[in-house]
Protein backbone atom coordinates (compact mmCIF):
# COMPACT_ATOMS: atom_id res chain seq x y z
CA UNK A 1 5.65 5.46 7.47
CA UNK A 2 3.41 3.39 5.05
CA UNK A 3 2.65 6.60 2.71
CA UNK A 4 6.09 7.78 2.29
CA UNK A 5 7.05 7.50 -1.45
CA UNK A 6 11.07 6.37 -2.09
CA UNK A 7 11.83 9.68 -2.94
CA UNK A 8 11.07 11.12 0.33
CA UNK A 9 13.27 8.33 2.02
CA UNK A 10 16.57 9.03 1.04
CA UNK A 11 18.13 10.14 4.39
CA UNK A 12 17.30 12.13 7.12
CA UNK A 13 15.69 11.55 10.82
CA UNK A 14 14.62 8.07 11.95
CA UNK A 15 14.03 6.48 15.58
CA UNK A 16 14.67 2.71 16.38
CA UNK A 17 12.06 0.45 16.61
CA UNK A 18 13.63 -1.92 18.81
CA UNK A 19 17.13 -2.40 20.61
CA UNK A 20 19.55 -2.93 18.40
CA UNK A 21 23.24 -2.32 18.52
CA UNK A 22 24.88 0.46 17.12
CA UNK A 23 28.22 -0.77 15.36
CA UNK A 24 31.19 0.28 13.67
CA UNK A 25 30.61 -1.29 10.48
CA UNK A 26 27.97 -3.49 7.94
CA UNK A 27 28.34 -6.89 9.86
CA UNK A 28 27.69 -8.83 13.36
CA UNK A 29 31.19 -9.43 13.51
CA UNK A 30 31.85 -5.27 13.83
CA UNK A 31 32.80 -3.81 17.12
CA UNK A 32 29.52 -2.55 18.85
CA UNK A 33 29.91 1.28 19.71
CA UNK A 34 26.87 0.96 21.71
CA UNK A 35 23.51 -0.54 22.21
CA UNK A 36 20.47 1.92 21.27
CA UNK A 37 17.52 1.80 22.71
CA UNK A 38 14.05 1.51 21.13
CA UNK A 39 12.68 5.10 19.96
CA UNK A 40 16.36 6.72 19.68
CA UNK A 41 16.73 9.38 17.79
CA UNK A 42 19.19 8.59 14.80
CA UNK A 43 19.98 10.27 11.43
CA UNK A 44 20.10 8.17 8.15
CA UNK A 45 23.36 8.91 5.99
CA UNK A 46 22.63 6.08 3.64
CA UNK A 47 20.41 3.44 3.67
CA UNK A 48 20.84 -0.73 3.16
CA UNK A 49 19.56 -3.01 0.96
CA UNK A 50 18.06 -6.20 1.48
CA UNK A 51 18.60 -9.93 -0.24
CA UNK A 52 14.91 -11.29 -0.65
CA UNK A 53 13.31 -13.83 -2.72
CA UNK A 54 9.81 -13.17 -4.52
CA UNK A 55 7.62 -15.08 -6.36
CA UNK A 56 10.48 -17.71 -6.62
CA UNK A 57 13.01 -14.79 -7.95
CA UNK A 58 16.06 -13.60 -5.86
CA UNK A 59 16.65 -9.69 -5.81
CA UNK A 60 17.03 -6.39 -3.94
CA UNK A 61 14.55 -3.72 -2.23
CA UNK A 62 15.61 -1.40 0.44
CA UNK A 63 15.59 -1.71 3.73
CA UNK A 64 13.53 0.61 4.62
CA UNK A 65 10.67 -0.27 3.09
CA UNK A 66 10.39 -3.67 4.51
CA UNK A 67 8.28 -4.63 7.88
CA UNK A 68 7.97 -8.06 10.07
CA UNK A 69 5.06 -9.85 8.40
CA UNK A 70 2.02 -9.75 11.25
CA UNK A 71 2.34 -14.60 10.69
CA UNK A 72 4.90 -14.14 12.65
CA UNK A 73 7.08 -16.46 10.63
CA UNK A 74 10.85 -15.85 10.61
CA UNK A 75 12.55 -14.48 7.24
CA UNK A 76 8.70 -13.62 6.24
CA UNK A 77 8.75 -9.34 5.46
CA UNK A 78 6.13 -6.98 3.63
CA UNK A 79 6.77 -4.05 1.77
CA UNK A 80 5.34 -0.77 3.40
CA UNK A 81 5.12 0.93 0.33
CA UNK A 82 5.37 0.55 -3.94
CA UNK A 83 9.00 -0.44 -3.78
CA UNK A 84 11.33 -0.95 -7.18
CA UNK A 85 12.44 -5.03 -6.75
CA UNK A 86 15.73 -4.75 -8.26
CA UNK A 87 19.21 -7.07 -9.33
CA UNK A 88 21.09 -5.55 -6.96
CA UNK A 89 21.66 -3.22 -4.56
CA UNK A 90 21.69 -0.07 -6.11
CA UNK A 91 18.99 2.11 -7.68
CA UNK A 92 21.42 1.96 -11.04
CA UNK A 93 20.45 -1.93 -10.47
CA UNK A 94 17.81 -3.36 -13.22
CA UNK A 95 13.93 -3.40 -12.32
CA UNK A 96 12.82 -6.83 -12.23
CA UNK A 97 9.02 -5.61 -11.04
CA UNK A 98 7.53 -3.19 -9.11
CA UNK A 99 6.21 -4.41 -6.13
CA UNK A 100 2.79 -2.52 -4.10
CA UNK A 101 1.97 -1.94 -0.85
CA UNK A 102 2.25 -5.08 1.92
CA UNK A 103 3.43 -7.56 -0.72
CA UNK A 104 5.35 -10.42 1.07
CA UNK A 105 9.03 -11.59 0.69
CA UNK A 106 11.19 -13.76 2.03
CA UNK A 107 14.15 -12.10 3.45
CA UNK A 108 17.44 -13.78 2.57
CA UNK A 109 20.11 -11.64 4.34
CA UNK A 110 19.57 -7.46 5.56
CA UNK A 111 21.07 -4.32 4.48
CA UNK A 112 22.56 -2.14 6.90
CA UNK A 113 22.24 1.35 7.04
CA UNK A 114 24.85 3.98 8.47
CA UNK A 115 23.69 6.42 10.55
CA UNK A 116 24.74 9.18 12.72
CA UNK A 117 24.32 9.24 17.28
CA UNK A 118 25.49 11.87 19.07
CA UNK A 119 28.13 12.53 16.67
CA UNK A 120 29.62 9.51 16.12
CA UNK A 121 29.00 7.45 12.58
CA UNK A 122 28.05 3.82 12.59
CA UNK A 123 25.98 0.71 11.47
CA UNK A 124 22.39 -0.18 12.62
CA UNK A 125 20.16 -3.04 10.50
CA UNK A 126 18.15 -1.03 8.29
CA UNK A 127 14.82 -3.42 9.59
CA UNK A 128 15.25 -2.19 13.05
CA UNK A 129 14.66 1.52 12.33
CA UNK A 130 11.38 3.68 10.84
CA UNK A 131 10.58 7.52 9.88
CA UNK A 132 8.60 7.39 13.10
CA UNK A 133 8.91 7.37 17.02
CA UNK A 134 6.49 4.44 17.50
CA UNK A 135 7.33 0.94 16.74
CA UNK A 136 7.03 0.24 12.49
CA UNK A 137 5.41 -3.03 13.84
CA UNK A 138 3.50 -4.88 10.65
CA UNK A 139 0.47 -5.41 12.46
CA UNK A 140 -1.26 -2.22 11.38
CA UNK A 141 -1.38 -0.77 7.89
CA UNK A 142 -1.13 2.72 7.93
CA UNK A 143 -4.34 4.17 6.23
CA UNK A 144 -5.46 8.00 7.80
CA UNK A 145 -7.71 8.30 5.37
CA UNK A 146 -11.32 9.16 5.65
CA UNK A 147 -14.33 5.66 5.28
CA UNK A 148 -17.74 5.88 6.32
CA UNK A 149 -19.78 3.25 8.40
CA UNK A 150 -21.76 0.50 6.24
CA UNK A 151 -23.56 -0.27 8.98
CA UNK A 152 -24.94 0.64 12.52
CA UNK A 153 -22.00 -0.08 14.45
CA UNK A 154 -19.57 0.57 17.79
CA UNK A 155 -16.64 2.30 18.23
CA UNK A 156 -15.22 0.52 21.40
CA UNK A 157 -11.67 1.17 23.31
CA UNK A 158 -10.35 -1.48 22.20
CA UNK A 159 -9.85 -4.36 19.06
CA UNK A 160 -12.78 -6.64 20.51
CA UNK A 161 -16.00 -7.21 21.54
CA UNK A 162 -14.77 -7.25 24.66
CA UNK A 163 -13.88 -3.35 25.05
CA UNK A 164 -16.33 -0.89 26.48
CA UNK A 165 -18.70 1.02 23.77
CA UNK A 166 -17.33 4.81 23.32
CA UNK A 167 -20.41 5.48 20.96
CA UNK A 168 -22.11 3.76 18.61
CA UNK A 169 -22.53 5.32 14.91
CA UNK A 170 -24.93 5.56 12.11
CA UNK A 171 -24.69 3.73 8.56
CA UNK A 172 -22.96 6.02 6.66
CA UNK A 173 -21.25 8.17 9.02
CA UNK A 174 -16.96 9.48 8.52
CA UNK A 175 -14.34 8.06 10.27
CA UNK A 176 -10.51 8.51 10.03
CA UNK A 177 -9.27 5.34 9.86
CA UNK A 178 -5.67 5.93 11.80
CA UNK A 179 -4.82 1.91 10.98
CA UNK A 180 -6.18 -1.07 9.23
CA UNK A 181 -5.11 -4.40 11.57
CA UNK A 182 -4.91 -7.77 10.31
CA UNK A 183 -7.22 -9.20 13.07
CA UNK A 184 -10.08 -7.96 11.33
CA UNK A 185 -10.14 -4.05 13.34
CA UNK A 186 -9.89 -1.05 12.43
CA UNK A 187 -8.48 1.64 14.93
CA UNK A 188 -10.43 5.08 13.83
CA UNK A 189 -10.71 9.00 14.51
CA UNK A 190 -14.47 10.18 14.95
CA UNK A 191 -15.40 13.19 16.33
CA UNK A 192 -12.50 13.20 18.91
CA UNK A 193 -12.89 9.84 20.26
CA UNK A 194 -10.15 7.32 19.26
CA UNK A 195 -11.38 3.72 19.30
CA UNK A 196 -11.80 0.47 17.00
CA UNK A 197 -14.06 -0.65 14.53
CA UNK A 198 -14.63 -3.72 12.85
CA UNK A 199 -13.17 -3.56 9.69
CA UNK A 200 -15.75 -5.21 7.77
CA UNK A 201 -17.85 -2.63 8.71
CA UNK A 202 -16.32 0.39 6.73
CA UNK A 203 -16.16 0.75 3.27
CA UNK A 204 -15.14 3.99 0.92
CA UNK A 205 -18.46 4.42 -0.05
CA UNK A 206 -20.62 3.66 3.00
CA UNK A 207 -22.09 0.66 1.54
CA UNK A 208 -20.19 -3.19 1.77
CA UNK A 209 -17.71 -3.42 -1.05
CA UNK A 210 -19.18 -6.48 -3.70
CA UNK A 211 -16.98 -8.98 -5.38
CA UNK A 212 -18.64 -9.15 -8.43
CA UNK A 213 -18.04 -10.93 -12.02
CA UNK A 214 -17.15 -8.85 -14.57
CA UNK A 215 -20.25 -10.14 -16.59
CA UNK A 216 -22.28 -8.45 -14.23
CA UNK A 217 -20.12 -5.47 -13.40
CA UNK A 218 -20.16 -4.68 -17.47
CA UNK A 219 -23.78 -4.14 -17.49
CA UNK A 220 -23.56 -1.06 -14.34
CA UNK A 221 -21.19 0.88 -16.26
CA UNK A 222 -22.77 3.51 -18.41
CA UNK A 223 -20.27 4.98 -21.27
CA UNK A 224 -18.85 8.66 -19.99
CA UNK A 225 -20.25 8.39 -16.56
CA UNK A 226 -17.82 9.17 -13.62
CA UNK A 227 -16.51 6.38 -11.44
CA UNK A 228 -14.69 7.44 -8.64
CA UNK A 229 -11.66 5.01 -7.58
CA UNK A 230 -10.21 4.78 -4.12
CA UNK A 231 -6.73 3.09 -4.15
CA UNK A 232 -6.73 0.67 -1.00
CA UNK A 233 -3.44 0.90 -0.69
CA UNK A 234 -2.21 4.75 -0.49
CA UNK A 235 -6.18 6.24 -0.08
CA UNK A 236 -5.77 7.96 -3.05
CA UNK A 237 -8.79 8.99 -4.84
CA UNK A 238 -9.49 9.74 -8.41
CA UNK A 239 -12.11 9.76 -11.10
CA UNK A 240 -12.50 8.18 -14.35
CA UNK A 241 -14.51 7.46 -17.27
CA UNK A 242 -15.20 3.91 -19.16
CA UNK A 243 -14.99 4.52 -22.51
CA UNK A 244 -15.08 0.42 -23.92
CA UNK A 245 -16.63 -2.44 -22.49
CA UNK A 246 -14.94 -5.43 -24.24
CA UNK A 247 -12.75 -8.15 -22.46
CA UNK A 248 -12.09 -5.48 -19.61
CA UNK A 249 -12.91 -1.73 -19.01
CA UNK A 250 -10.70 0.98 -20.79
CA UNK A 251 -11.16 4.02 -19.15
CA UNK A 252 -9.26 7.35 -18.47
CA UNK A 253 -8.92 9.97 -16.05
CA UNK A 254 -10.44 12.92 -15.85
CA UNK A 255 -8.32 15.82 -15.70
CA UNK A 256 -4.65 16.88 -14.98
CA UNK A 257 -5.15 16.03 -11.58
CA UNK A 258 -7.00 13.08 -11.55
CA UNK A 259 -4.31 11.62 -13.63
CA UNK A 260 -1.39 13.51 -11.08
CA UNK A 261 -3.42 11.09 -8.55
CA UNK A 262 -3.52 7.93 -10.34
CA UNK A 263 0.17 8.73 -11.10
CA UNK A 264 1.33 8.76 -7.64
CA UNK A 265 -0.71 5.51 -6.69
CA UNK A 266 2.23 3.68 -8.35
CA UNK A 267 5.04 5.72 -6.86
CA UNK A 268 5.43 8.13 -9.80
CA UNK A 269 6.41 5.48 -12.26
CA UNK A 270 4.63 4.56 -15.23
CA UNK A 271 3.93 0.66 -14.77
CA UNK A 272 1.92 -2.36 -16.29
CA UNK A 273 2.25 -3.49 -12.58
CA UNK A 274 -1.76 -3.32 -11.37
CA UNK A 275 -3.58 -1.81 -8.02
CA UNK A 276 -6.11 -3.36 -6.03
CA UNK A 277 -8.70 -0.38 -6.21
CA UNK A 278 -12.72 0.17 -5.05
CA UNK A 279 -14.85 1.67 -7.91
CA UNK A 280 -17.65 3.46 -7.04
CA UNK A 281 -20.68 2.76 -10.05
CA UNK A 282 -23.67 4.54 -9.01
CA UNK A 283 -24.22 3.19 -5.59
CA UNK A 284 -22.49 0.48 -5.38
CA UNK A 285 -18.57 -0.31 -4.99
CA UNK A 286 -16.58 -3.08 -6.19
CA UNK A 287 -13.36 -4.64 -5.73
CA UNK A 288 -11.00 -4.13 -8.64
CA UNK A 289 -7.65 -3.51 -10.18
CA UNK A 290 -6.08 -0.89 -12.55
CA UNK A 291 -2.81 -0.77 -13.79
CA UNK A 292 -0.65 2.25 -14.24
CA UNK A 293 0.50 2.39 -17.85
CA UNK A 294 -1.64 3.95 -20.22
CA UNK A 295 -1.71 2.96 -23.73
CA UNK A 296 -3.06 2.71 -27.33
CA UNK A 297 -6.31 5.42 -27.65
CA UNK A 298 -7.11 8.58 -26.08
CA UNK A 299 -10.45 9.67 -25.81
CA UNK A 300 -9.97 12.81 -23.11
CA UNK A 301 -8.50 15.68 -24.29
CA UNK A 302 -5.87 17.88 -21.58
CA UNK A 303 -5.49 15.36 -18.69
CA UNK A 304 -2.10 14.71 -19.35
CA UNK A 305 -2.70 11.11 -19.90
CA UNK A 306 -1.29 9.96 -22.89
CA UNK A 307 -3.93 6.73 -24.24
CA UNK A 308 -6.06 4.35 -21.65
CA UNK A 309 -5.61 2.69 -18.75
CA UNK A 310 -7.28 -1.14 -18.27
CA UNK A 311 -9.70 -1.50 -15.29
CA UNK A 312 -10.12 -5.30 -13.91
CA UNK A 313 -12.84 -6.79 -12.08
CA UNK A 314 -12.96 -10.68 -11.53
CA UNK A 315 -12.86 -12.30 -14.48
CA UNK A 316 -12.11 -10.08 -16.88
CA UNK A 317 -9.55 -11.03 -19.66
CA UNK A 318 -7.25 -9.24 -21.43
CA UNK A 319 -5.13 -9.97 -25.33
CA UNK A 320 -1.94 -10.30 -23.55
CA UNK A 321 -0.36 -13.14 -23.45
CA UNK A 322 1.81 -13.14 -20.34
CA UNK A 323 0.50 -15.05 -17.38
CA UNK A 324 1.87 -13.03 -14.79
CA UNK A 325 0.04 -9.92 -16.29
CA UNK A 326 -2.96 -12.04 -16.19
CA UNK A 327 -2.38 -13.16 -12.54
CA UNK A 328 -1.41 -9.75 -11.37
CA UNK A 329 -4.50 -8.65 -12.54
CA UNK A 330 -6.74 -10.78 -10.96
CA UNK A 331 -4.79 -11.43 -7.58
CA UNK A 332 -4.88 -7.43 -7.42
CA UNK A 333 -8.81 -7.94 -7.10
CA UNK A 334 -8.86 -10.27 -4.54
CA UNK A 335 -6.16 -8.20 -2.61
CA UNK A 336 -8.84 -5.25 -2.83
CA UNK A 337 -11.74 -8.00 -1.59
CA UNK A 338 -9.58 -8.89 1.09
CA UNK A 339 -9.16 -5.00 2.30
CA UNK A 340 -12.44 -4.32 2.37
């Protein structure tokens, strides 16, 4: 569910992720045609919208893209993908930002989403439905992509040390992580064998991601040498090339498709709005952020990139002189710490 872009959400076939009552119209106080049961088979004629409040701002995201946050608290949602936060409910409605992967809101009131059982046309909350069978429950981030082991380390049957050892792997060795948890495991594919790992103990590159300054990061990158990003978000991967070191990195991508790749790492839109990423320099990988609007001077020829795109690491400052571009910037680092 996590990876679907908006585009690919529109309408179509969904399953419940909990009872919920099937009704004849967009309110509690509708007559309930009947009461679905969790995993039923439904089909999506249009989906809701829902009233939530971010970063003290009221506005609109769909439904669909919204998940029970894993505290538990009531009201308390993330997004489970890059998701337009709007002024109302309508994709004519004004973008107030463009909010990424597991960012948390505050659900005022939900959309509702008609749908189609058996036939008959009706009303379900858009929260209690998802694009698959299985519950959409917030606990796990959908990753399936492919990390290797930092470490010597056990794949066990379940998220704890309490769970039996199916094998224990090598530094350095692929897994497919199937889900990143918030308790600090990581259920993975390896050779057949689907068990948990300890999160903390996988990283893009096979060696622990580093939080480091910027004054130190500025001093690994050579001019024109490939970095190769890893979006923690979608597990999109891309290169680039650093180009000036000044308050921040300027870099570009690559080629056609390295660009096509950073492109859909912010939903296909062109946005200041920035990533939490892991850069690969030499050996070593670092938490980071890159934004998605490039700018101002070109240096690559034919990757259908038109100017530069800004790469963050902590502490790094940049000419503007918004805030909330500045904060953006630098919480989108610590959000790629915290995934590591």
């Amino acid at each position: 569910m996590f990876a679907l872009m908006q585009i690919s959400m529109a309408a179509g076939v969904f399953y419940t992720n909990d009872d919920v009552n099937f009704r004849s119209g967009p309110s509690i106080d509708s007559s309930v045609i009947s009461t679905l049961i969790s995993g039923s088979k439904i089909e999506v004629l249009e989906h809701g919208w829902s009233n939530v409040k971010y970063d003290g701002m009221e506005g609109f995201v769909r439904s669909d893209f919204l998940v029970i946050s894993a505290n538990g608290n009531s009201g308390f949602y993330v997004t489970t993908d890059t998701v337009n936060f709007r002024t109302g409910s309508s994709l004519e409605s004004a973008v107030i930002s463009t909010l990424h992967l597991a960012t948390a809101v505050e659900v005022i009131s939900h959309g509702w989403s008609q749908v189609s059982v058996n036939g008959s046309t009706g009303y379900v909350r858009s929260d209690f439905i998802s694009s698959s069978a299985s519950s959409s429950s917030s606990e796990s981030q959908a990753a399936d992509t492919t990390l290797k082991t930092n470490d010597g380390v056990n794949l066990r049957s379940g998220p704890s040390t309490e769970y039996s050892v199916l094998a224990t792997l090598n530094a350095n060795t692929n897994v497919r992580v199937l889900e990143h948890n918030p308790d600090g495991w990581s259920k993975v594919e390896h050779n057949g064998n689907t068990g948990y790992i300890r999160s903390d103990f996988l990283s893009v590159s096979g060696r622990s991601v580093e939080l480091l300054e910027w004054s130190s990061v500025r001093n690994l990158i050579q001019y024109g040498t490939t970095i190769r990003v890893y979006d923690v978000g979608t597990g999109i991967s891309f290169n680039i090339q650093c180009f000036s070191k000044g308050d921040h990195a300027d870099v570009e991508t690559l080629t056609k498709a390295d660009s096509e790749a950073h492109l859909r790492t912010h939903g296909g839109v062109r946005t200041w709005n920035a990533r939490p990423v892991w850069v690969t320099i030499a050996d070593r990988t670092i938490a980071a952020s890159l934004h998605g609007m490039p700018h101002d001077v070109s240096w690559v020829p034919d990757n259908d990139m038109d100017g530069h795109i800004c790469l963050h690491f902590l502490g790094s400052t940049t000419s503007s002189t918004s805030a909330s571009y500045k904060a953006n910037l630098q919480n989108a680092v610590q959000e790629a710490w915290d995934a590591r």
